[in-house]
N, C-alpha and C. Protein backbone atom coordinates (compact mmCIF):
# COMPACT_ATOMS: atom_id res chain seq x y z
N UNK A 1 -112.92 259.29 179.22
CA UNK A 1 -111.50 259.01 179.17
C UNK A 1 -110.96 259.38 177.80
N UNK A 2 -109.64 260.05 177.81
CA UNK A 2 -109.40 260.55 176.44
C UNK A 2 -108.67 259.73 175.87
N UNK A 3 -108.43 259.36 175.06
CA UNK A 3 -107.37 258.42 174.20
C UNK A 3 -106.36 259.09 174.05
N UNK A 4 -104.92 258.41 174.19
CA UNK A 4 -103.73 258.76 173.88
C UNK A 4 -103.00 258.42 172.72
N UNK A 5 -102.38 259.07 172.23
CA UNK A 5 -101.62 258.99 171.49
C UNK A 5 -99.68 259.14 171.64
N UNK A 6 -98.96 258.44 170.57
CA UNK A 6 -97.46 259.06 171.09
C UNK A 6 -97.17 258.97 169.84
N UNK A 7 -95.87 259.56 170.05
CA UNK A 7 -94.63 259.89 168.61
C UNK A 7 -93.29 259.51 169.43
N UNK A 8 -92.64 259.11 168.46
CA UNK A 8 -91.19 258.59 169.10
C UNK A 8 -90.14 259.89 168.19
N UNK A 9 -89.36 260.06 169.58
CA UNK A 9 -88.48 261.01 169.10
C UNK A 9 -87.07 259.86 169.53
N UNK A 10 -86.16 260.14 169.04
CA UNK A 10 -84.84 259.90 168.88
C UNK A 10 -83.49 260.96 169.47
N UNK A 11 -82.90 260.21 170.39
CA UNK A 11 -81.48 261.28 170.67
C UNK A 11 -80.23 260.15 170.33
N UNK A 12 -79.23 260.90 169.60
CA UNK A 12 -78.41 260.38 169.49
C UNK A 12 -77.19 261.30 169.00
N UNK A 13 -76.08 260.99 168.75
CA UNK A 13 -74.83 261.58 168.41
C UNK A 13 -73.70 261.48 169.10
N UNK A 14 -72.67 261.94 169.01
CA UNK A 14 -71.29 261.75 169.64
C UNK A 14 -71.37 261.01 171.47
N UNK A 15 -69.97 259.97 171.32
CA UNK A 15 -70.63 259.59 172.76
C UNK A 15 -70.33 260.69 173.59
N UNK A 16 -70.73 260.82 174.74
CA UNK A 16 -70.41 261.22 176.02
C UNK A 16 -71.19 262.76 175.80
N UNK A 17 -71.70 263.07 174.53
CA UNK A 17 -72.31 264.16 174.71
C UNK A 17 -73.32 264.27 175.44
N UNK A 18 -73.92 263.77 175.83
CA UNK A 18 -75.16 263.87 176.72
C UNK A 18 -76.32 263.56 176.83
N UNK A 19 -76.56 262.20 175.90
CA UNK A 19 -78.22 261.44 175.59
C UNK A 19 -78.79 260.87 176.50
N UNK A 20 -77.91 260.79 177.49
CA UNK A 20 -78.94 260.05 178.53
C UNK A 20 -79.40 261.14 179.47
N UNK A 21 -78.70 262.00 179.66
CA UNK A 21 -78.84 263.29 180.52
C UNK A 21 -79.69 263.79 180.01
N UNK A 22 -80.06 264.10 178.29
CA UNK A 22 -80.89 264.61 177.98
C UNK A 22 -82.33 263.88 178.22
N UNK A 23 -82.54 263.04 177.73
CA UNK A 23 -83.47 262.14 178.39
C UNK A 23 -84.14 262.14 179.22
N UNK A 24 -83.25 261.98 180.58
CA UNK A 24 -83.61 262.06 182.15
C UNK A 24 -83.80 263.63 182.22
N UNK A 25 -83.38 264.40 181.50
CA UNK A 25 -83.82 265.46 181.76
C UNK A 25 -85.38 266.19 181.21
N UNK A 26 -85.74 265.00 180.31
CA UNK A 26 -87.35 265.51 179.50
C UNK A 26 -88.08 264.82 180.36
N UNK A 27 -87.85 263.72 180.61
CA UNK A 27 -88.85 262.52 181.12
C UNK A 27 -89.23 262.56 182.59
N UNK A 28 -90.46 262.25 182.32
CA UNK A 28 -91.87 261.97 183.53
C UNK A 28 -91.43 260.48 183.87
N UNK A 29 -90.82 259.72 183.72
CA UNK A 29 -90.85 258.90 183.90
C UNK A 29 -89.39 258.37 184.57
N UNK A 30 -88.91 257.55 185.36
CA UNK A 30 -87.51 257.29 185.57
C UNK A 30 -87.22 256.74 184.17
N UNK A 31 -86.26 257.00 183.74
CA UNK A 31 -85.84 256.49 182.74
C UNK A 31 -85.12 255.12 182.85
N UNK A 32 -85.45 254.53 181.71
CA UNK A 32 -85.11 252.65 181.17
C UNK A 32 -83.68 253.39 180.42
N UNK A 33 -82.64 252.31 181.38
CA UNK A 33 -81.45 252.55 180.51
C UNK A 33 -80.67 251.53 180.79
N UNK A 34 -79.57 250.95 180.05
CA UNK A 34 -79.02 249.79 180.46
C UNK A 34 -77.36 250.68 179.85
N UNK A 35 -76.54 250.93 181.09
CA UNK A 35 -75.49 251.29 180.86
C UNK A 35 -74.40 250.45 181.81
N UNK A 36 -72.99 250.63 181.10
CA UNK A 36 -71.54 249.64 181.63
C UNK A 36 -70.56 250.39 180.95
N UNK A 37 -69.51 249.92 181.91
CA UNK A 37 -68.68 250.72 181.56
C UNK A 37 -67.76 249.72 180.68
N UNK A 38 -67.61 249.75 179.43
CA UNK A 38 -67.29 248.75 178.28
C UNK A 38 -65.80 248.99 178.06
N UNK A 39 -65.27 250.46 178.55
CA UNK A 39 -63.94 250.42 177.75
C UNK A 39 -62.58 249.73 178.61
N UNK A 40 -62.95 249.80 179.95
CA UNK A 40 -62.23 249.25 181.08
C UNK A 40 -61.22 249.82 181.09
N UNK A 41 -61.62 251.35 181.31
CA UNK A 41 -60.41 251.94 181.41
C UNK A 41 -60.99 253.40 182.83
N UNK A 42 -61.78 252.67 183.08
CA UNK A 42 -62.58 253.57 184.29
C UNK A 42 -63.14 254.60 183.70
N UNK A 43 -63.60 254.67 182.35
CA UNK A 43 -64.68 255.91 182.06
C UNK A 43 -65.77 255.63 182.74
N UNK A 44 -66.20 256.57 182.06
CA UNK A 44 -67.92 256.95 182.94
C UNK A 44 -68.71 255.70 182.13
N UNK A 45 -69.78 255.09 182.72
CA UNK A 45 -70.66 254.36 181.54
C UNK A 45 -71.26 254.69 180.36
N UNK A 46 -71.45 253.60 179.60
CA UNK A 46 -71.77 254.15 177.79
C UNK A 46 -72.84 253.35 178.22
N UNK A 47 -73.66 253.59 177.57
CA UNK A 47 -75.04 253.22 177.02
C UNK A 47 -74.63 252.37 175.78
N UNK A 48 -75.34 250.92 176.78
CA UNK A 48 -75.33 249.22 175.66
C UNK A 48 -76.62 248.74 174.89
N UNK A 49 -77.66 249.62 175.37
CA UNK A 49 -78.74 249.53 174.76
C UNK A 49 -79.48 250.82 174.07
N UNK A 50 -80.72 250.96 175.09
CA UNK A 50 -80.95 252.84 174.41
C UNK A 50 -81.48 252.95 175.94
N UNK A 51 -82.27 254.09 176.06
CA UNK A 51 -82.49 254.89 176.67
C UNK A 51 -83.61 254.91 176.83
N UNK A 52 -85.04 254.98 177.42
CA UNK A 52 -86.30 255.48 177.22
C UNK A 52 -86.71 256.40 177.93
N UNK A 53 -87.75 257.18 177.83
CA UNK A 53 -88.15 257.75 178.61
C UNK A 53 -89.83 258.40 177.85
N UNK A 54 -90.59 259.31 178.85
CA UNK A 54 -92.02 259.43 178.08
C UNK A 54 -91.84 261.00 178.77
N UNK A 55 -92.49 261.72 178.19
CA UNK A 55 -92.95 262.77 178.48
C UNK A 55 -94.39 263.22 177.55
N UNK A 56 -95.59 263.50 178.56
CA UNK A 56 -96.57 263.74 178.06
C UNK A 56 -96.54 265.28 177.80
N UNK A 57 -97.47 265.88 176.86
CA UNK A 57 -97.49 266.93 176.35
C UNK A 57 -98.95 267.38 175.85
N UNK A 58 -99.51 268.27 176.57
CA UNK A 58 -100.63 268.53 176.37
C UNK A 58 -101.99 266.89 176.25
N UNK A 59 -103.04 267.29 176.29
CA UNK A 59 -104.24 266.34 176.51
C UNK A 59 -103.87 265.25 175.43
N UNK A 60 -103.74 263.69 175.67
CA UNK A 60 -103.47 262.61 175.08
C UNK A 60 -102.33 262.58 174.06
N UNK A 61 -101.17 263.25 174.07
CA UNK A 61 -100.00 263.13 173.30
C UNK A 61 -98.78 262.70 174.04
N UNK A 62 -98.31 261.54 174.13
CA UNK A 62 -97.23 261.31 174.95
C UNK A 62 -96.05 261.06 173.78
N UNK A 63 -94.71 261.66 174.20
CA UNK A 63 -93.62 261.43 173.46
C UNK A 63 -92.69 260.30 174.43
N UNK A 64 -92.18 259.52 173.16
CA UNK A 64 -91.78 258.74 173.63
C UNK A 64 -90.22 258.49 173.39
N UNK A 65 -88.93 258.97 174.17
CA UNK A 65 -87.54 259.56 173.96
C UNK A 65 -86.85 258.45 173.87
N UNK A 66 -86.47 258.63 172.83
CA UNK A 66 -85.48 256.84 172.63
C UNK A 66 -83.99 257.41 172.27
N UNK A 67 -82.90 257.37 173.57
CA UNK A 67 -81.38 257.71 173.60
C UNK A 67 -81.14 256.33 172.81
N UNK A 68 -79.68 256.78 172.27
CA UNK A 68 -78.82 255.22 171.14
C UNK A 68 -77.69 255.31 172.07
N UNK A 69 -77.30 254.46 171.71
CA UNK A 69 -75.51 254.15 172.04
C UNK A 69 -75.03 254.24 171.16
N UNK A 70 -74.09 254.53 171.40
CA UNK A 70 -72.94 255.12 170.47
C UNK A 70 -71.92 254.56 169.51
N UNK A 71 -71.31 253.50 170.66
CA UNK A 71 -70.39 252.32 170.30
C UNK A 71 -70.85 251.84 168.90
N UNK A 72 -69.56 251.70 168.00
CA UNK A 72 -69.83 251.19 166.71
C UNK A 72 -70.45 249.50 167.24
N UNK A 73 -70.26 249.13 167.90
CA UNK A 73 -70.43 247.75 168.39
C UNK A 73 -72.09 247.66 168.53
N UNK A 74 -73.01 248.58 168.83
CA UNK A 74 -74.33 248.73 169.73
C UNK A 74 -75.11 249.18 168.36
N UNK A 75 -74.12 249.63 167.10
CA UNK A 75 -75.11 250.85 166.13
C UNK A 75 -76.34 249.34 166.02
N UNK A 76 -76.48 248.34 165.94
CA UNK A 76 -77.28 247.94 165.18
C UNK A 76 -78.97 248.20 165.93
N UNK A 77 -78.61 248.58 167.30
CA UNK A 77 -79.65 249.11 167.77
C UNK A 77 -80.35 250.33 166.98
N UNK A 78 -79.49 251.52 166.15
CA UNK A 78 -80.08 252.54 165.61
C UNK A 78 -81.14 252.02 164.65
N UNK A 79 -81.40 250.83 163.96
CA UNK A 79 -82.21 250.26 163.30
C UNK A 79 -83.50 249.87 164.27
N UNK A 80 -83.69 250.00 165.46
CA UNK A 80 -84.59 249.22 165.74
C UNK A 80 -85.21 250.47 166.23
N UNK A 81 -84.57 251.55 166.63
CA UNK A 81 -85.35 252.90 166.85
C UNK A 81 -85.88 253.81 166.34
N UNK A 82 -85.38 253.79 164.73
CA UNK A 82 -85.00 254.41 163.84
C UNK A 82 -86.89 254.52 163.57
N UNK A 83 -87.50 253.10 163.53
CA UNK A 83 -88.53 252.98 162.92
C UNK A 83 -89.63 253.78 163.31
N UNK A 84 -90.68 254.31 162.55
CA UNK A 84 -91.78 254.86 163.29
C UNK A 84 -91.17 256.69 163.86
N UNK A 85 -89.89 256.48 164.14
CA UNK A 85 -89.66 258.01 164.89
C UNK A 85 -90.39 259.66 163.92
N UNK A 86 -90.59 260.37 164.45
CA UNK A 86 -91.16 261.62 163.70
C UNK A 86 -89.64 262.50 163.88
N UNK A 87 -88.98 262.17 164.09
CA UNK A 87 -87.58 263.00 164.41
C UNK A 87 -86.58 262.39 164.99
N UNK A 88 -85.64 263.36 164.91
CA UNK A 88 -84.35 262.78 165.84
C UNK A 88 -83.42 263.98 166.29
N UNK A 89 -82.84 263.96 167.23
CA UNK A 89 -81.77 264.97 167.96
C UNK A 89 -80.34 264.48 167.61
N UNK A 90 -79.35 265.16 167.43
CA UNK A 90 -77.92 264.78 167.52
C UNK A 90 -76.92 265.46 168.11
N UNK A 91 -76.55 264.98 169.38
CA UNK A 91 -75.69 265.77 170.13
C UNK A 91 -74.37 265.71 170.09
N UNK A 92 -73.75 266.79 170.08
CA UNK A 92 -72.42 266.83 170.05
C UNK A 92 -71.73 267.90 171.51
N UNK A 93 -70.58 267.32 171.86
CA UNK A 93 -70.40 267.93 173.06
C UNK A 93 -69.09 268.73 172.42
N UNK A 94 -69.72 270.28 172.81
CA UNK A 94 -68.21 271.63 172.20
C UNK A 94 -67.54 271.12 172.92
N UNK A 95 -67.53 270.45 174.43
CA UNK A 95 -65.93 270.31 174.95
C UNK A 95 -65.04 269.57 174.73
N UNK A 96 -65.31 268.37 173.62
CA UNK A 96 -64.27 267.69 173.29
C UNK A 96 -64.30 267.84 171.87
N UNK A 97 -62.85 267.48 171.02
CA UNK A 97 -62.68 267.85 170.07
C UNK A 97 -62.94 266.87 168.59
N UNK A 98 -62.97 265.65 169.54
CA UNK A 98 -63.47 264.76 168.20
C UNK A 98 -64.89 264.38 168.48
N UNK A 99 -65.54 265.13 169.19
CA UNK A 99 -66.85 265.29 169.20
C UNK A 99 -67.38 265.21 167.67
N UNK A 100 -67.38 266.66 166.97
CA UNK A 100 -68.05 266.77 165.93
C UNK A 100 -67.82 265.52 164.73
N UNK A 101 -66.45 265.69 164.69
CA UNK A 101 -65.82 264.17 163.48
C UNK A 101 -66.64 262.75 164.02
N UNK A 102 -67.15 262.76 165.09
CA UNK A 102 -67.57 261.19 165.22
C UNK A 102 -68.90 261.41 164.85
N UNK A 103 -69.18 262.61 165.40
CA UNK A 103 -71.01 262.74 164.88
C UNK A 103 -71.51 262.36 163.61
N UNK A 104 -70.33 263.17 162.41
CA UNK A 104 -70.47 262.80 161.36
C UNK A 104 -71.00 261.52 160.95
N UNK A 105 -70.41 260.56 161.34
CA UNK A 105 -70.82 259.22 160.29
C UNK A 105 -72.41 258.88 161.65
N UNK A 106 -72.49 259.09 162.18
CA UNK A 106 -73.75 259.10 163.31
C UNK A 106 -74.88 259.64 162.61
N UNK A 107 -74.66 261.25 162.37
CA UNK A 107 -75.84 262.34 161.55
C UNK A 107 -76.04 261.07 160.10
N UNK A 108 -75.26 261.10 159.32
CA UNK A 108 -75.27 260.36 158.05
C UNK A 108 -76.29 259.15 157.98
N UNK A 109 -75.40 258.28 158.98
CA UNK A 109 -76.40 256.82 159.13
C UNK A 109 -77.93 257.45 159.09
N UNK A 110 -77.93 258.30 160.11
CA UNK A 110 -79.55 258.54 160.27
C UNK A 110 -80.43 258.77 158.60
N UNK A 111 -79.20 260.30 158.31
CA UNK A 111 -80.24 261.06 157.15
C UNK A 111 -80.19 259.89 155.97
N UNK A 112 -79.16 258.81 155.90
CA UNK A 112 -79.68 258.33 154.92
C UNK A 112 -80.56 257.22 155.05
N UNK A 113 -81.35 256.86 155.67
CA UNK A 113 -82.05 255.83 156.39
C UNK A 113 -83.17 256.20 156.79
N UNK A 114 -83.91 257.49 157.15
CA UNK A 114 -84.97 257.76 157.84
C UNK A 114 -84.95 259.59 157.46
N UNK A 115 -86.01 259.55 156.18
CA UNK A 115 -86.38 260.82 156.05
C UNK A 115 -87.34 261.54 157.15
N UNK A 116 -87.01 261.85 157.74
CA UNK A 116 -87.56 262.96 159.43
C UNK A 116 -86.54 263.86 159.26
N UNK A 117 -87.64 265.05 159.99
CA UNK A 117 -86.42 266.39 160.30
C UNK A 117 -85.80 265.67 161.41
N UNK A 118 -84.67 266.71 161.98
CA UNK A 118 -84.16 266.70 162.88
C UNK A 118 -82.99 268.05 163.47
N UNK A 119 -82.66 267.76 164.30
CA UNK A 119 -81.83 269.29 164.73
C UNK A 119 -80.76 268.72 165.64
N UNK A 120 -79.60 269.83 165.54
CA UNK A 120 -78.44 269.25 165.83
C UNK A 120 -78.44 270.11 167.37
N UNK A 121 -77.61 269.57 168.37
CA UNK A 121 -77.51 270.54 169.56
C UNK A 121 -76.29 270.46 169.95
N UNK A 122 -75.83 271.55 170.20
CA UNK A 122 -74.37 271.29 170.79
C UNK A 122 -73.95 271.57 172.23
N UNK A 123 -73.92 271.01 173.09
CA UNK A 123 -73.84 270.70 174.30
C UNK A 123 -73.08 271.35 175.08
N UNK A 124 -72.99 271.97 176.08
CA UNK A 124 -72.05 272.66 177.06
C UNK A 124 -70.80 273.24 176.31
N UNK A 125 -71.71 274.52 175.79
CA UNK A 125 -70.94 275.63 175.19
C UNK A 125 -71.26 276.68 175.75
N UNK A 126 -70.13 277.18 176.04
CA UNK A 126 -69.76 278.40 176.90
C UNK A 126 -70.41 279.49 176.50
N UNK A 127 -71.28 280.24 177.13
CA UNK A 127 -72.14 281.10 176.43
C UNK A 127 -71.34 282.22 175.41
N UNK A 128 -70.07 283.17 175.49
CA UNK A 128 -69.44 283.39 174.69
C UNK A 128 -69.07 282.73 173.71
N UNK A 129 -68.90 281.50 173.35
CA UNK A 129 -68.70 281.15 172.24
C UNK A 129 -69.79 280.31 171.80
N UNK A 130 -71.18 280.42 171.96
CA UNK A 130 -72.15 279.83 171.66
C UNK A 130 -72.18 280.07 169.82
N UNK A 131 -72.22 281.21 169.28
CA UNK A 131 -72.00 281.57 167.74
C UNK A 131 -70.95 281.01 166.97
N UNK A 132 -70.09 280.65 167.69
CA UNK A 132 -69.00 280.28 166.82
C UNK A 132 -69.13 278.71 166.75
N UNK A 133 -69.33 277.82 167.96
CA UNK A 133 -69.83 276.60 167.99
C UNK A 133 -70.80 276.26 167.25
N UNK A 134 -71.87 276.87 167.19
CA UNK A 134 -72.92 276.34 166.47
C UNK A 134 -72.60 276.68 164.73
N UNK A 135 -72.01 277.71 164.18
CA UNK A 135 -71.26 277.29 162.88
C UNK A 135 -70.08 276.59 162.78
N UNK A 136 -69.39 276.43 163.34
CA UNK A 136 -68.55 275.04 163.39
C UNK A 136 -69.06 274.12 163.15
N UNK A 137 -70.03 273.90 164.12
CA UNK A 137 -71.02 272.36 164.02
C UNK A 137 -71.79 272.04 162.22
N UNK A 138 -71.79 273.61 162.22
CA UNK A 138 -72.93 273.65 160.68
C UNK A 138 -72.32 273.04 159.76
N UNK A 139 -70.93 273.39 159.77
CA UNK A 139 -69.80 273.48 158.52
C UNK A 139 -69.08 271.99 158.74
N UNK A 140 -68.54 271.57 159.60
CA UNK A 140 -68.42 270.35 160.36
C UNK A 140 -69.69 268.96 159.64
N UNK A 141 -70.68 269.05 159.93
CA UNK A 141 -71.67 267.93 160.06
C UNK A 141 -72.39 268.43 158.82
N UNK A 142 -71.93 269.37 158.22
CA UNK A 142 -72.63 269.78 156.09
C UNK A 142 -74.09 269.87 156.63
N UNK A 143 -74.56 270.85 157.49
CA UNK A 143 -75.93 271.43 157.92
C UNK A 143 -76.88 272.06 156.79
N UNK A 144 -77.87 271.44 156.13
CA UNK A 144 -78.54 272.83 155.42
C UNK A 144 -78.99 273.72 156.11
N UNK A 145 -79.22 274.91 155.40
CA UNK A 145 -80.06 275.87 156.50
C UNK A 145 -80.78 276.06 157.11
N UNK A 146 -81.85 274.58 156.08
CA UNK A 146 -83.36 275.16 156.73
C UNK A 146 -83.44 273.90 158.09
N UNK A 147 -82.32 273.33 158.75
CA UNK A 147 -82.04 272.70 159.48
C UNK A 147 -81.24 273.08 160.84
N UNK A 148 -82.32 273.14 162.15
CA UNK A 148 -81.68 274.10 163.21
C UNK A 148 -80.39 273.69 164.10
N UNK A 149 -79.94 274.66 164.05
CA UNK A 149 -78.55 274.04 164.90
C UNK A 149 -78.45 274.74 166.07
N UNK A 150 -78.41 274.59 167.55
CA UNK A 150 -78.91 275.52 168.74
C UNK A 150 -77.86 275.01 169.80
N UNK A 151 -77.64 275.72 170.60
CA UNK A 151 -76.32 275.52 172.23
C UNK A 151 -77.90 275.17 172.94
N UNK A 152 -77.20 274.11 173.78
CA UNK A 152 -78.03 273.35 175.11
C UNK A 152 -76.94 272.97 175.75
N UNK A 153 -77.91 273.46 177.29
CA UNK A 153 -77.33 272.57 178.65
C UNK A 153 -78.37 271.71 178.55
N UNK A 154 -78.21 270.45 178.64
CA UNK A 154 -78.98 268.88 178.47
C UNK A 154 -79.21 268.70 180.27
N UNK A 155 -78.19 269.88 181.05
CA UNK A 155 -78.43 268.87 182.63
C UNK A 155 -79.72 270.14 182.98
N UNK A 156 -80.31 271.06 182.21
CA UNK A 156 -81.38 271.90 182.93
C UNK A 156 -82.52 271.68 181.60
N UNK A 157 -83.49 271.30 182.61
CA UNK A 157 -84.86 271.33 181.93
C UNK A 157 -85.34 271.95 180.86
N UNK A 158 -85.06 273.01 181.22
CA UNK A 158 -85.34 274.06 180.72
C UNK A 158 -84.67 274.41 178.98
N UNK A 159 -83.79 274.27 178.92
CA UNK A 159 -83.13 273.86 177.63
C UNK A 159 -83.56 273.25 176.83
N UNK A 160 -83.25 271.94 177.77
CA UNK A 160 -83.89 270.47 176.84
C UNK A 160 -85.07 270.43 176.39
N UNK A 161 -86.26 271.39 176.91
CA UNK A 161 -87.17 271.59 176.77
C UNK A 161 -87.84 272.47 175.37
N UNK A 162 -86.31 273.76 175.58
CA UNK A 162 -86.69 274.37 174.11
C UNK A 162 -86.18 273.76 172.96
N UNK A 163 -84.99 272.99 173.11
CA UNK A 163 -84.45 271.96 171.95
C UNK A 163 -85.40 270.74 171.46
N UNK A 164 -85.83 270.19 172.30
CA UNK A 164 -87.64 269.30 171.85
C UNK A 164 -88.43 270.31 171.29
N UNK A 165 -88.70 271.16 171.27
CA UNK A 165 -90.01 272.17 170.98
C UNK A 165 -89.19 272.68 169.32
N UNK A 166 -87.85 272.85 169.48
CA UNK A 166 -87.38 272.94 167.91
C UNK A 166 -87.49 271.94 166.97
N UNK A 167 -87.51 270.48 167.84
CA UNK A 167 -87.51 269.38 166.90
C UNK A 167 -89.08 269.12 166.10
N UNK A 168 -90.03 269.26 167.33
CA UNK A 168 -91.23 269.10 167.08
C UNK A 168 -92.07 270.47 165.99
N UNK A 169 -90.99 271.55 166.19
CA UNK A 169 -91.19 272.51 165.38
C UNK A 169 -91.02 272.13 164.03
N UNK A 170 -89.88 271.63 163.55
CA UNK A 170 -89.13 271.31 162.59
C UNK A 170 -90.38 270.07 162.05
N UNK A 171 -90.47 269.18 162.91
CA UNK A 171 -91.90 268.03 162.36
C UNK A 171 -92.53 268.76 162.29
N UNK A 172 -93.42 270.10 162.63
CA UNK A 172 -94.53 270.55 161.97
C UNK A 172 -94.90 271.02 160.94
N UNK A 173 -93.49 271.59 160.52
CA UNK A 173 -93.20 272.42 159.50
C UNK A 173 -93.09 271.25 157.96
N UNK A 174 -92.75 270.15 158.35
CA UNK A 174 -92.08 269.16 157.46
C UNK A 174 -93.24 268.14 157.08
N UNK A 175 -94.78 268.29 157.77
CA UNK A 175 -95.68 268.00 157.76
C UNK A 175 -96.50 268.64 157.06
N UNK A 176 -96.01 270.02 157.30
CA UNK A 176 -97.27 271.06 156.19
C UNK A 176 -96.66 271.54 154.88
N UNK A 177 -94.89 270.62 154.54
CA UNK A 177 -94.20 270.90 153.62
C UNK A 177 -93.83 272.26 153.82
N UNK A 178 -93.81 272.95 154.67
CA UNK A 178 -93.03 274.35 154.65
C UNK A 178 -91.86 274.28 155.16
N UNK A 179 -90.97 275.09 155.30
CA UNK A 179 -88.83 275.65 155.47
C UNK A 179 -89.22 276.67 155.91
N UNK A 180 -88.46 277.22 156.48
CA UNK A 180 -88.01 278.70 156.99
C UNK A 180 -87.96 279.31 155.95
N UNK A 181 -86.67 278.73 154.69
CA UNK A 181 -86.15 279.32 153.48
C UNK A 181 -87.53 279.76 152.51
N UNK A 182 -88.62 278.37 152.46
CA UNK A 182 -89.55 278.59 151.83
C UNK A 182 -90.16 280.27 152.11
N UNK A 183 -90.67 280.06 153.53
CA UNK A 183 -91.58 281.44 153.95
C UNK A 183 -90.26 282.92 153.55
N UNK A 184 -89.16 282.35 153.65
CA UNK A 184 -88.36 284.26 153.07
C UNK A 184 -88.34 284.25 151.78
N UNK A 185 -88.51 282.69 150.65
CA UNK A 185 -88.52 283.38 149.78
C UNK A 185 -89.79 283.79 149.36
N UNK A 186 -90.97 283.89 149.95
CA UNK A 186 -92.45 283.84 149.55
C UNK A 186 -92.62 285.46 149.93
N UNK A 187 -91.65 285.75 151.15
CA UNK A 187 -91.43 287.05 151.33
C UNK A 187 -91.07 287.88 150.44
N UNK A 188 -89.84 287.56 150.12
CA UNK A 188 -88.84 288.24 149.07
C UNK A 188 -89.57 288.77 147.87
N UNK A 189 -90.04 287.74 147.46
CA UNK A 189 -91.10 287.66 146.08
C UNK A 189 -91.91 288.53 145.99
């Protein structure tokens, strides 16, 4: 019998962008979620707690996907997820416009609280304007470079799939102390 292991990854950012979708969209597992609709104004439900979900990955590594809520009311949950995580995701949805401005103080809380990489995704962007969204987002949320910023559909697998594989990229890299920037300037040189 092999022993398992896990890492906790983190999704979070602007509401309604898509953390629970993303979620349900990685996970082997039905996903643990406790959502209501809080604003009583017939939106869709927000997420009052977090999110879970597991997805295993190769022989004894299970990840373990912890969505936040959003609501300034719920942040105190970001403390209880925060802990232990090897990363975190932050989604922002291109179709609404105070998407990115709310992310802001969201991205922040995190980076100043929990040194882990992480990568930003921006959610149901129109494949023509996928370039222009994702520097918006850069310039918007004060992105360094050596920090990936990528377009995802969160409702196909397949996406969500390469946006985890950037995050876990980004932890590997941040593990062996290497950047992107590092390896061009080692090039350059």
């Amino acid at each position: 019998m092999t022993a398992t292991s896990s890492v906790k990854v983190v999704v979070t950012g602007a509401y309604g962008a898509g953390k629970t979708t993303l979620v349900r969209s990685l996970s082997e597992i039905n996903v643990l979620t406790q959502e209501r609709s809080v604003t009583g104004s017939g939106d869709a439900p927000d997420t009052i707690a977090m999110d879970f979900g597991r997805l295993t990955v190769g022989d004894g590594l299970s990840l373990h996907l912890f969505g936040t809520p959003t609501r300034d009311r719920f942040d105190f949950m970001w403390d209880v997820v925060k802990d232990g995580m090897v990363g975190f995701i932050v989604l922002v949805d291109d179709s609404r416009a105070d998407s990115l401005p709310e992310a802001v103080g969201v991205l922040n809380w995190f980076r100043e609280r929990a040194n882990v990489p992480y990568v930003v995704a921006v959610n149901k962007v129109a494949p023509a304007n996928a370039e222009r969204s994702i520097r918006r987002a850069r310039h918007v949320l004060r992105i360094p470079d050596h920090v990936r910023v990528c377009a995802v559909d969160v409702r196909q697998r397949a996406s969500s799939k390469q946006l985890l594989l950037q995050l876990l990229h980004a932890a590997t890299e941040d593990a062996d102390g290497v950047h992107d920037e590092d390896v061009e300037q080692a090039h350059a040189g």
